[in-house]
C-alpha atoms as a PDB file:
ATOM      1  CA  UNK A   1     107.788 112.727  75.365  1.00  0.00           C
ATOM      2  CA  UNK A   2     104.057 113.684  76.902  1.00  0.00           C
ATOM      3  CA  UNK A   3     103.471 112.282  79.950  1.00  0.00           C
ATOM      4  CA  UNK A   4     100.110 111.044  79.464  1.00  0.00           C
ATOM      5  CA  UNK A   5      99.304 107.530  78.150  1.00  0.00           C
ATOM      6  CA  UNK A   6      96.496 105.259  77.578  1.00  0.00           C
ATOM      7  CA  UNK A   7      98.257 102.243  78.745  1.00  0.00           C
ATOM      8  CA  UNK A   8     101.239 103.408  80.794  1.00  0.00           C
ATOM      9  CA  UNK A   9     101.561 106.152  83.902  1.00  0.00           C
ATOM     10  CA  UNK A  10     104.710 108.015  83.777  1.00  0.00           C
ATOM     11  CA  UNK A  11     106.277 109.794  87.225  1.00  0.00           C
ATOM     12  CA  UNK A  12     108.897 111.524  87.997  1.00  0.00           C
ATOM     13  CA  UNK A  13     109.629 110.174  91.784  1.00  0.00           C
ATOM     14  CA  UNK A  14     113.304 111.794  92.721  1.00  0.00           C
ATOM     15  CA  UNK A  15     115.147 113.817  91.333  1.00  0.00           C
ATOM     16  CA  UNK A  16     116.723 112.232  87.592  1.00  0.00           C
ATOM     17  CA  UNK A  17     114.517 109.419  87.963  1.00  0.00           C
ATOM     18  CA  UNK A  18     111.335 108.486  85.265  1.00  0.00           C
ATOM     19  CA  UNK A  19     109.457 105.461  86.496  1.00  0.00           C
ATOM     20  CA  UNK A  20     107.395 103.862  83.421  1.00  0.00           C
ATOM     21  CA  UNK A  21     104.536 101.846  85.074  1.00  0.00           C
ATOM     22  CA  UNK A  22     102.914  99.393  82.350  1.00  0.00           C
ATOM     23  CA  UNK A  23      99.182  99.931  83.634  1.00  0.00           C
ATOM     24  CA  UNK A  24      96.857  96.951  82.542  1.00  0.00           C
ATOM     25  CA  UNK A  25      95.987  95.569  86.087  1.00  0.00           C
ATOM     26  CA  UNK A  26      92.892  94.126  84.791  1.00  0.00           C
ATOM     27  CA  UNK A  27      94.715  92.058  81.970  1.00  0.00           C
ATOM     28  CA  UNK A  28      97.996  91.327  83.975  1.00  0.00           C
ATOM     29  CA  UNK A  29      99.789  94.629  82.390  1.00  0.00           C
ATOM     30  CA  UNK A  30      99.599  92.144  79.120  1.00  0.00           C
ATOM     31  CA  UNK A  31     101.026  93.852  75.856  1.00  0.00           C
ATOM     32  CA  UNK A  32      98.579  94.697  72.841  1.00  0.00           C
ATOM     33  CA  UNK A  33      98.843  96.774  70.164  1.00  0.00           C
ATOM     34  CA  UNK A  34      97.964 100.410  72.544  1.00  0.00           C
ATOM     35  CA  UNK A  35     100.768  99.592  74.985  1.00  0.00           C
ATOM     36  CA  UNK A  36     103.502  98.706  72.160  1.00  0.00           C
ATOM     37  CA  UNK A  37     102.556 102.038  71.030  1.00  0.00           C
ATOM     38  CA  UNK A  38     103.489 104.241  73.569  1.00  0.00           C
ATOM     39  CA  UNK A  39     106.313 102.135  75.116  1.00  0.00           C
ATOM     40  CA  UNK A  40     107.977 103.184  71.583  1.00  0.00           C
ATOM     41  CA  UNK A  41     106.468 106.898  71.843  1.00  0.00           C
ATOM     42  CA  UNK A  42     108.028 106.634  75.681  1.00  0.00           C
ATOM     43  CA  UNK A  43     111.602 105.407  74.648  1.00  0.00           C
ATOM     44  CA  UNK A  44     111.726 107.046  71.838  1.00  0.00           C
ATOM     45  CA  UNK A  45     111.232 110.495  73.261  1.00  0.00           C
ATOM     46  CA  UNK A  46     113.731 109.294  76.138  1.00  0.00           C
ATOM     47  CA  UNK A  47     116.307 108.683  73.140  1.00  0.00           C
ATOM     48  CA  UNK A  48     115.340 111.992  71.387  1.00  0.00           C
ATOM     49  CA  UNK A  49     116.060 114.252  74.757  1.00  0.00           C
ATOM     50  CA  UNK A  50     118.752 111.963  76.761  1.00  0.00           C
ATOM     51  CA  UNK A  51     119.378 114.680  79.252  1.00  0.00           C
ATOM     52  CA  UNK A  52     115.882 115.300  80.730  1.00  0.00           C
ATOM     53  CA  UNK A  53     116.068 112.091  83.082  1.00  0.00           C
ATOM     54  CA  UNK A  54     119.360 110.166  84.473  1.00  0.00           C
ATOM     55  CA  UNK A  55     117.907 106.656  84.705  1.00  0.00           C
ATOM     56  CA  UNK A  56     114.700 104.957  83.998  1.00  0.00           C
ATOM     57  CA  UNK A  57     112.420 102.272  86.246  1.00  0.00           C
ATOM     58  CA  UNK A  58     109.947  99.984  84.165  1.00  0.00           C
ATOM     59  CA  UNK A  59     107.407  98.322  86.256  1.00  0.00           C
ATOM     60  CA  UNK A  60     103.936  96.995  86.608  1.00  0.00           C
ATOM     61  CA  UNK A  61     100.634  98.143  88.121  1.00  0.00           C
ATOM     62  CA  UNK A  62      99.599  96.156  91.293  1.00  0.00           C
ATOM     63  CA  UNK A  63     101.435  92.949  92.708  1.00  0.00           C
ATOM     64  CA  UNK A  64      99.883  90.296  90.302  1.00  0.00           C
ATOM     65  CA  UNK A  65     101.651  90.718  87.400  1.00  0.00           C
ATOM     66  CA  UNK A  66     104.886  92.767  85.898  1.00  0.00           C
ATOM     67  CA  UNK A  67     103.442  91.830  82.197  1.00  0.00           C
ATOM     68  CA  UNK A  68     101.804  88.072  81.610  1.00  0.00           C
ATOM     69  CA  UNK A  69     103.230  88.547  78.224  1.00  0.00           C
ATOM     70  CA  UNK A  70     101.374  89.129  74.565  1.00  0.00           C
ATOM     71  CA  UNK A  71      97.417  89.871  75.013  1.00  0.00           C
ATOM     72  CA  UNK A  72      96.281  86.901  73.266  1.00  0.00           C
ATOM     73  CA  UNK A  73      92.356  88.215  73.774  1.00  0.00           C
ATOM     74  CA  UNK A  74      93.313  90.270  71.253  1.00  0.00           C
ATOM     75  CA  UNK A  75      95.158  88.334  69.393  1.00  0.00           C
ATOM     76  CA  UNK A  76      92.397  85.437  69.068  1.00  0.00           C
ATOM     77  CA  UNK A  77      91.077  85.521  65.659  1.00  0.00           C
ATOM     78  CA  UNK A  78      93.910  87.594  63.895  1.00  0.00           C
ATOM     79  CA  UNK A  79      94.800  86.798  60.155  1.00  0.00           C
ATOM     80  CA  UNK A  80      98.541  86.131  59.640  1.00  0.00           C
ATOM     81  CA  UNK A  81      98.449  89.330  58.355  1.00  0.00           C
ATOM     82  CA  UNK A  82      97.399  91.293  61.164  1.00  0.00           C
ATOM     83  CA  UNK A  83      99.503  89.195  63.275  1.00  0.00           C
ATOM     84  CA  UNK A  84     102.464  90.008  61.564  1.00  0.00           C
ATOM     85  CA  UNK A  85     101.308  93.991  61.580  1.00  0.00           C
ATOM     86  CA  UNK A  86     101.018  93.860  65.216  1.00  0.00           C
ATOM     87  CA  UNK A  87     104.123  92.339  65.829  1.00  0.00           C
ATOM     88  CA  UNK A  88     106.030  94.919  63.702  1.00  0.00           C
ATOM     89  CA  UNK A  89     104.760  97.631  66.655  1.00  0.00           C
ATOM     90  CA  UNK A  90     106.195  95.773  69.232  1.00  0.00           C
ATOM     91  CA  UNK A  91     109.305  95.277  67.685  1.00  0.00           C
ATOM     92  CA  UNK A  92     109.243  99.040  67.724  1.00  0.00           C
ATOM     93  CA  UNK A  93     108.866  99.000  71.309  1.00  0.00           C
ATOM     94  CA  UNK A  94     110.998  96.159  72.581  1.00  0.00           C
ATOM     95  CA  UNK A  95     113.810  97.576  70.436  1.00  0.00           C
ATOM     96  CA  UNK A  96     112.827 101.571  71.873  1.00  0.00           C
ATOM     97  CA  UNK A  97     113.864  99.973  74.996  1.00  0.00           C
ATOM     98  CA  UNK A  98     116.923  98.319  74.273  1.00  0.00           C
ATOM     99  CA  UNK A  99     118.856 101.229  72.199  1.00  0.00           C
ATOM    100  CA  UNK A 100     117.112 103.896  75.281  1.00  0.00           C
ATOM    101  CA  UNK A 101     120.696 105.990  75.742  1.00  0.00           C
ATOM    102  CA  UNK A 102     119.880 106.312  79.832  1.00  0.00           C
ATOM    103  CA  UNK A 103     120.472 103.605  82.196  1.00  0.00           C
ATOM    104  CA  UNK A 104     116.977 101.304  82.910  1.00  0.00           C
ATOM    105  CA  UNK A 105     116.181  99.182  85.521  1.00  0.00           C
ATOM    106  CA  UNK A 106     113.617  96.410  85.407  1.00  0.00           C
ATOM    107  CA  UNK A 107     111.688  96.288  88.584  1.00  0.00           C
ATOM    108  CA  UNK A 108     109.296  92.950  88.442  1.00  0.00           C
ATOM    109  CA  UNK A 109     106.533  93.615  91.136  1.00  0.00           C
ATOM    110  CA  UNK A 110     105.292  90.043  89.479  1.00  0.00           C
ATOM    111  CA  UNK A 111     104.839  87.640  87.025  1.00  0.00           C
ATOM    112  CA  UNK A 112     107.242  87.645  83.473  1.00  0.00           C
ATOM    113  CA  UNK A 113     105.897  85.675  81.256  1.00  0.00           C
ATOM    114  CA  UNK A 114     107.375  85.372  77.161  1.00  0.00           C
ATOM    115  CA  UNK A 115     106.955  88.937  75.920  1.00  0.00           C
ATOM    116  CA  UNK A 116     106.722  90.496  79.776  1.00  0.00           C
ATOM    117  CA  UNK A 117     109.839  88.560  80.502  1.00  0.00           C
ATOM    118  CA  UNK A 118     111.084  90.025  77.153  1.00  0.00           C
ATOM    119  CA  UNK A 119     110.416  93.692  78.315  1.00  0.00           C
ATOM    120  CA  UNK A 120     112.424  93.329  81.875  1.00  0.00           C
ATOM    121  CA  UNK A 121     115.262  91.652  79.758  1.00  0.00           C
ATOM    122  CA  UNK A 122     115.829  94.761  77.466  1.00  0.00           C
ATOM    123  CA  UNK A 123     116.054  96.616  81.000  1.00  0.00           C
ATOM    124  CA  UNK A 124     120.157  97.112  81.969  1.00  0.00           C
ATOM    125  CA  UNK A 125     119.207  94.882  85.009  1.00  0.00           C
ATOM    126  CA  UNK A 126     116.611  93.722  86.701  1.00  0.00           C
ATOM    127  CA  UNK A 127     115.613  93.788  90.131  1.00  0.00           C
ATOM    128  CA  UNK A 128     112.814  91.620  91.406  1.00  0.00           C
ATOM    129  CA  UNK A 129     110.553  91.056  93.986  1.00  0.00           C
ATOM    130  CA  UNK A 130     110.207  87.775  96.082  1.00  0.00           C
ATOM    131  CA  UNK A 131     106.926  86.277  94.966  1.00  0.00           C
ATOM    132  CA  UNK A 132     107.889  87.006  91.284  1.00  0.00           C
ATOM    133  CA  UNK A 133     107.749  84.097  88.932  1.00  0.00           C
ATOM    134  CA  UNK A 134     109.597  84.245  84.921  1.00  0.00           C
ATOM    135  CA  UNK A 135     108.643  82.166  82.041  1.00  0.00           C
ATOM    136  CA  UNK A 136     109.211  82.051  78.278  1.00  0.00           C
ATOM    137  CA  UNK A 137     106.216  80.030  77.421  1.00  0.00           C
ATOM    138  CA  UNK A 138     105.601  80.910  73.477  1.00  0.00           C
ATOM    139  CA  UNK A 139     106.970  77.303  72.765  1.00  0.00           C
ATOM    140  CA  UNK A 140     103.927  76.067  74.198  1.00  0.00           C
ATOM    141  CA  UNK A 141     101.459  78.592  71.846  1.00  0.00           C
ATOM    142  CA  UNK A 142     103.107  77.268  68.679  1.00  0.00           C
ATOM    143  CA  UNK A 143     105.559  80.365  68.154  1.00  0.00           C
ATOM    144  CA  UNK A 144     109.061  81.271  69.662  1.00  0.00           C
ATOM    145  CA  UNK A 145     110.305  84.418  71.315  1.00  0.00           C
ATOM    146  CA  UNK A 146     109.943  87.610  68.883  1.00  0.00           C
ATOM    147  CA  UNK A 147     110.946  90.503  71.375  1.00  0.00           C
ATOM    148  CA  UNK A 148     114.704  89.538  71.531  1.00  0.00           C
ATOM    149  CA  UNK A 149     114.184  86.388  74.331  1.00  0.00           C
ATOM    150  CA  UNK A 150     116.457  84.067  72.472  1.00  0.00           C
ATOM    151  CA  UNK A 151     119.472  86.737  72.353  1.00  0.00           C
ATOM    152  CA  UNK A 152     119.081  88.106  75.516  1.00  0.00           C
ATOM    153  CA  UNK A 153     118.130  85.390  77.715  1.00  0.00           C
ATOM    154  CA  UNK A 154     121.079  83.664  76.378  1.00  0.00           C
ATOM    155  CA  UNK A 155     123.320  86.891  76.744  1.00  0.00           C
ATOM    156  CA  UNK A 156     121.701  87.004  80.705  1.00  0.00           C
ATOM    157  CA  UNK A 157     121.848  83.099  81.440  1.00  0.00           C
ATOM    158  CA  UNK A 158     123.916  81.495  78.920  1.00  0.00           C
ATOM    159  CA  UNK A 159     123.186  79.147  76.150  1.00  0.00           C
ATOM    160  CA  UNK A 160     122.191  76.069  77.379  1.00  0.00           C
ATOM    161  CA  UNK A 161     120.156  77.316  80.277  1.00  0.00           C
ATOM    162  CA  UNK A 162     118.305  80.248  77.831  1.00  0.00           C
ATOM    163  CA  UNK A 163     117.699  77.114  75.860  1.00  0.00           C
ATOM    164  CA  UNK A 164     116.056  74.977  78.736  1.00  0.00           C
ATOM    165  CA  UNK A 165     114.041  77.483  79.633  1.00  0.00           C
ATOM    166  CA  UNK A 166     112.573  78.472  75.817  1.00  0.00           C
ATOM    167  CA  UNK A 167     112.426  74.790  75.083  1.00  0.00           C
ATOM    168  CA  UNK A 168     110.915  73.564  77.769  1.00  0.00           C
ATOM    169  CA  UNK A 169     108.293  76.591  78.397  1.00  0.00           C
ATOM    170  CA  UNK A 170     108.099  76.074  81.968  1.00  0.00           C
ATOM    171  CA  UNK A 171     107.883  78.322  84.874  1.00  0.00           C
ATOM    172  CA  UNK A 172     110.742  79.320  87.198  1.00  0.00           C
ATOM    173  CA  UNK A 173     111.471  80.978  90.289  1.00  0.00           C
ATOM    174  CA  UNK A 174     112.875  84.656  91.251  1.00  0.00           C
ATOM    175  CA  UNK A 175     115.610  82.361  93.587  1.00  0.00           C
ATOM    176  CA  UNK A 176     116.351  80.510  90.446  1.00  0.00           C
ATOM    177  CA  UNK A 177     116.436  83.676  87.869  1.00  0.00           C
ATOM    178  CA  UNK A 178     119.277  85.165  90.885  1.00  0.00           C
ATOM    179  CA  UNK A 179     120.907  82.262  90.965  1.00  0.00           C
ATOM    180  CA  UNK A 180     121.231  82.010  86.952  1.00  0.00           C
ATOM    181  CA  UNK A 181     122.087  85.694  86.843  1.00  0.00           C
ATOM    182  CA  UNK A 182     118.671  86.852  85.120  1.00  0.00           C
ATOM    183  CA  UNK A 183     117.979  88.760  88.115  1.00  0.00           C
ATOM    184  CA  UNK A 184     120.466  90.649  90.023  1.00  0.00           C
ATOM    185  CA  UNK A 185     118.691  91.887  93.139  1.00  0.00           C
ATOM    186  CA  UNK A 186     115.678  89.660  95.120  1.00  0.00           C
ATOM    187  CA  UNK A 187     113.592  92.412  97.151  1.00  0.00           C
ATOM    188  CA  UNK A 188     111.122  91.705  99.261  1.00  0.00           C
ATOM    189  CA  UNK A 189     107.677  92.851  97.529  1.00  0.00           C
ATOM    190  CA  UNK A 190     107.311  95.601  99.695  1.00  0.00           C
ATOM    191  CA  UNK A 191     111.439  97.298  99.792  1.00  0.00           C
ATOM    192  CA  UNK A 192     111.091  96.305  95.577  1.00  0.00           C
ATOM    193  CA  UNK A 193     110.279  99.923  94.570  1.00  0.00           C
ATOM    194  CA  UNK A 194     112.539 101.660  97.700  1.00  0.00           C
ATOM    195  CA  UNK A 195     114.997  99.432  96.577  1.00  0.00           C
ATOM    196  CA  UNK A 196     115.111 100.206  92.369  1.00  0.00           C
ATOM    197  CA  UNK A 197     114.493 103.727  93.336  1.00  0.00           C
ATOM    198  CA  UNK A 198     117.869 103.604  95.234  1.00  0.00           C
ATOM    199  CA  UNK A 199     119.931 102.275  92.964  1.00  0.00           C
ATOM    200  CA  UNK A 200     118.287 104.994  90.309  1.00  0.00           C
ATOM    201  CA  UNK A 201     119.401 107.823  93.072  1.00  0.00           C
ATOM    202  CA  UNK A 202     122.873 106.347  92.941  1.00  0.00           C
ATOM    203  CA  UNK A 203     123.224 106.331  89.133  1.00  0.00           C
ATOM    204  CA  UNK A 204     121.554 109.654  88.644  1.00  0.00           C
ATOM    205  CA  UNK A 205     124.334 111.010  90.961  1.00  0.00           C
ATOM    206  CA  UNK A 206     126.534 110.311  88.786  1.00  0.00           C
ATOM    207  CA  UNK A 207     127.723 111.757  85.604  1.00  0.00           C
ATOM    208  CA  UNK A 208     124.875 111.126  82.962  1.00  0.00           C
ATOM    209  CA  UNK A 209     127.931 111.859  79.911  1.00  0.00           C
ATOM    210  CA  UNK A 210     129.473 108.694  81.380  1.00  0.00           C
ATOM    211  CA  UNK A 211     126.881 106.758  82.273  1.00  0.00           C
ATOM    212  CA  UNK A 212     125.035 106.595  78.918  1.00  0.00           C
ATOM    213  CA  UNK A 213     129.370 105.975  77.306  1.00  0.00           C
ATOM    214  CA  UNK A 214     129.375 103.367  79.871  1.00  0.00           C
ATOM    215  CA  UNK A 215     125.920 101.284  78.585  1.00  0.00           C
ATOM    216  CA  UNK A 216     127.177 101.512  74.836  1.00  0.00           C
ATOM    217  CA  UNK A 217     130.257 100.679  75.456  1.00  0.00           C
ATOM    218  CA  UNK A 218     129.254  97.555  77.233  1.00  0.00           C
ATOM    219  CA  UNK A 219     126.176  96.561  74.859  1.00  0.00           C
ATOM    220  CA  UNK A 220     128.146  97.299  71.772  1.00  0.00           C
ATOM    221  CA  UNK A 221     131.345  95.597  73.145  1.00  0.00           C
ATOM    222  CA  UNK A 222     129.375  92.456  74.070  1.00  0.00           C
ATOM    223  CA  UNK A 223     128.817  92.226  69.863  1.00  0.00           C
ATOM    224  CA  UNK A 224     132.408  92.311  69.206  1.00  0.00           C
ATOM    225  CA  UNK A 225     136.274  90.097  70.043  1.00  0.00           C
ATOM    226  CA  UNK A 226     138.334  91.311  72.893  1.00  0.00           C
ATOM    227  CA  UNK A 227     140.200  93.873  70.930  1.00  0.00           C
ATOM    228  CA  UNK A 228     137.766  96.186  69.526  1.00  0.00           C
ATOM    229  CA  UNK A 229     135.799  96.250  72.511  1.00  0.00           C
ATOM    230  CA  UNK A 230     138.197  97.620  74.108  1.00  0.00           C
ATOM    231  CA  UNK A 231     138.982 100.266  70.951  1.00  0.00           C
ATOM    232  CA  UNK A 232     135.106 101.074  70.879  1.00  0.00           C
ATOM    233  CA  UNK A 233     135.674 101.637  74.843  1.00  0.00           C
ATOM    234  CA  UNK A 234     138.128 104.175  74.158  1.00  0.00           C
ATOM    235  CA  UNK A 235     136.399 106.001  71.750  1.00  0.00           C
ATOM    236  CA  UNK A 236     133.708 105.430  74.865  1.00  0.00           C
ATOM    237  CA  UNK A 237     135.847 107.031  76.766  1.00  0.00           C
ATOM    238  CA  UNK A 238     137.151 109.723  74.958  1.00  0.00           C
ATOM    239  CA  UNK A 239     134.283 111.373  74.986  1.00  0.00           C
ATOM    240  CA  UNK A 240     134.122 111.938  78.323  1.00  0.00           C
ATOM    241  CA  UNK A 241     137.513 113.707  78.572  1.00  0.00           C
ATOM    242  CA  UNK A 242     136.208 117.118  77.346  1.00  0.00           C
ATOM    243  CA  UNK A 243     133.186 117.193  79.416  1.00  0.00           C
ATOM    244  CA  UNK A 244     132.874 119.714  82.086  1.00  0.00           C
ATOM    245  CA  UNK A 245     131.475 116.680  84.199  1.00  0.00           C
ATOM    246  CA  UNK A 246     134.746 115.444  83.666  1.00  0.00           C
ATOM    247  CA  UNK A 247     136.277 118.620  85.423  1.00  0.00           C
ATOM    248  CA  UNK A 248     133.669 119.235  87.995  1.00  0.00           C
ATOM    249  CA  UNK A 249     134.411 115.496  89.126  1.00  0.00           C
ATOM    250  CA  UNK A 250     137.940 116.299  89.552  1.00  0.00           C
ATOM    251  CA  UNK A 251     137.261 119.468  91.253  1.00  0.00           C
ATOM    252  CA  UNK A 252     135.049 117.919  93.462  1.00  0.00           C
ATOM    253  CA  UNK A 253     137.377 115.027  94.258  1.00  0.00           C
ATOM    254  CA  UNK A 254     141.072 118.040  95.134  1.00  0.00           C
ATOM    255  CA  UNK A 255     137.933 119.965  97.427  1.00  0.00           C
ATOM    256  CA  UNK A 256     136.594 117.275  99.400  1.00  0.00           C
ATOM    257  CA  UNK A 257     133.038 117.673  98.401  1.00  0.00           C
ATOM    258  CA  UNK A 258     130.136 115.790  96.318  1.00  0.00           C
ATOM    259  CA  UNK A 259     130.443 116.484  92.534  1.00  0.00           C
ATOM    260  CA  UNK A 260     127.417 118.389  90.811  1.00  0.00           C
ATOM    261  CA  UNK A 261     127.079 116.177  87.273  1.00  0.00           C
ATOM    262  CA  UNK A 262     124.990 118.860  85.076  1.00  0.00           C
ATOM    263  CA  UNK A 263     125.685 116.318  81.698  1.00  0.00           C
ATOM    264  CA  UNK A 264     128.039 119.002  79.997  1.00  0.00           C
END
């Protein structure tokens, strides 16, 4: 993973920590074909070295606008063809995100619309600030969700509301996202970043081995009946028991003193 992109800026801000900033201020951080690209070339290098950060921020340059969704300037005109093409890449990309091994956390500095709403959805959570505003408006551009919206708004919210809100394309508030359990933290816009950043301390503290067992075993479990889940969460778990995390954290816990999680 380089750290230089034409659409993204990529920092390292703590210790453990990568913040992804999606860096289209001009066009409300709106996803063409240039930022698809290197979201995948971002999440795929985070998949391809898992131990070089402990958790992952995705958010958007200045307070307008997280990501206003698909860049339909660049869309107008487009063949089926091409449309098709382009939506292959950011299939790539919303997917990149999704199977990403480390822990990531959505920070929303702004507006979500359909595929930017898409984006903080394949985060692990999403925290959000208080002027923030979430849509999934494709309905009303003749198309439906293609970056997972329909499965994972559902999988957030629940059926029938994830339906209301596809259905009906209309706006709704970062009060109403919390209360529907979209959103798990509201932040005021300026504690947003001190606040995500936090919480990325907290789980880059932590053992990264069980951390990244942890998200699987929760993502894949949430595919499967009560009883495997909890037989793919042992498997989870057993392979944390030969970990020398796993004997640094007892250690640490018989000598009174912090752990030190090197992700052996």
């Amino acid at each position: 993973m380089t750290d230089t992109y034409a659409t993204l800026t990529i920092e390292q801000p703590q210790p453990g920590t990568a913040l992804v900033t999606l860096n289209r201020p001009e066009a409300a951080n709106a996803l063409n074909t240039r930022m698809a690209l290197d979201l995948h070339a971002v999440f795929d290098g985070l998949a391809a070295e898992p131990n070089r950060h402990r958790c992952v921020i995705v958010t958007g340059a200045g307070a307008r606008a997280f990501c206003a969704g698909g860049d339909l300037k660049e869309r107008n005109g487009m063949t089926d063809a091409r449309w098709q093409d382009q939506h292959l890449i950011f299939e790539r990309a919303i997917r990149a995100i999704i199977q990403c091994p480390v822990p990531v956390i959505a920070a929303v500095n702004g507006a979500a619309f359909a595929g930017g709403l898409e984006i903080a959805l394949a985060a692990d959570f999403i925290y959000a600030a208080g002027h923030a505003r979430f849509a999934m408006t494709e309905v009303t551009l003749g198309i439906m969700p293609g970056l997972g919206g329909t499965q994972t708004l559902a999988r957030a919210a629940g059926a029938r509301r994830a339906k209301e809100i596809i259905l009906t394309g209309r706006a709704f508030t970062v009060r109403e996202a919390h209360e529907w359990g979209i959103v798990n933290q509201v932040c005021a816009a300026g504690s947003l970043m001190m606040e995500a950043l936090g919480t990325a301390a907290t789980i880059a503290a932590n053992a990264p081995i069980a951390a990244r067992q942890i998200k699987q075993s929760v993502d894949r479990g949430m595919n499967m009946d009560l009883g495997s889940g909890m037989m793919f969460e042992i498997e989870a778990y057993n392979r944390t028991v030969p970990s020398e995390d796993r004997r640094e954290g007892i250690r640490a816990f018989n000598e009174k003193r912090k752990p030190v999680f090197r992700g052996h």
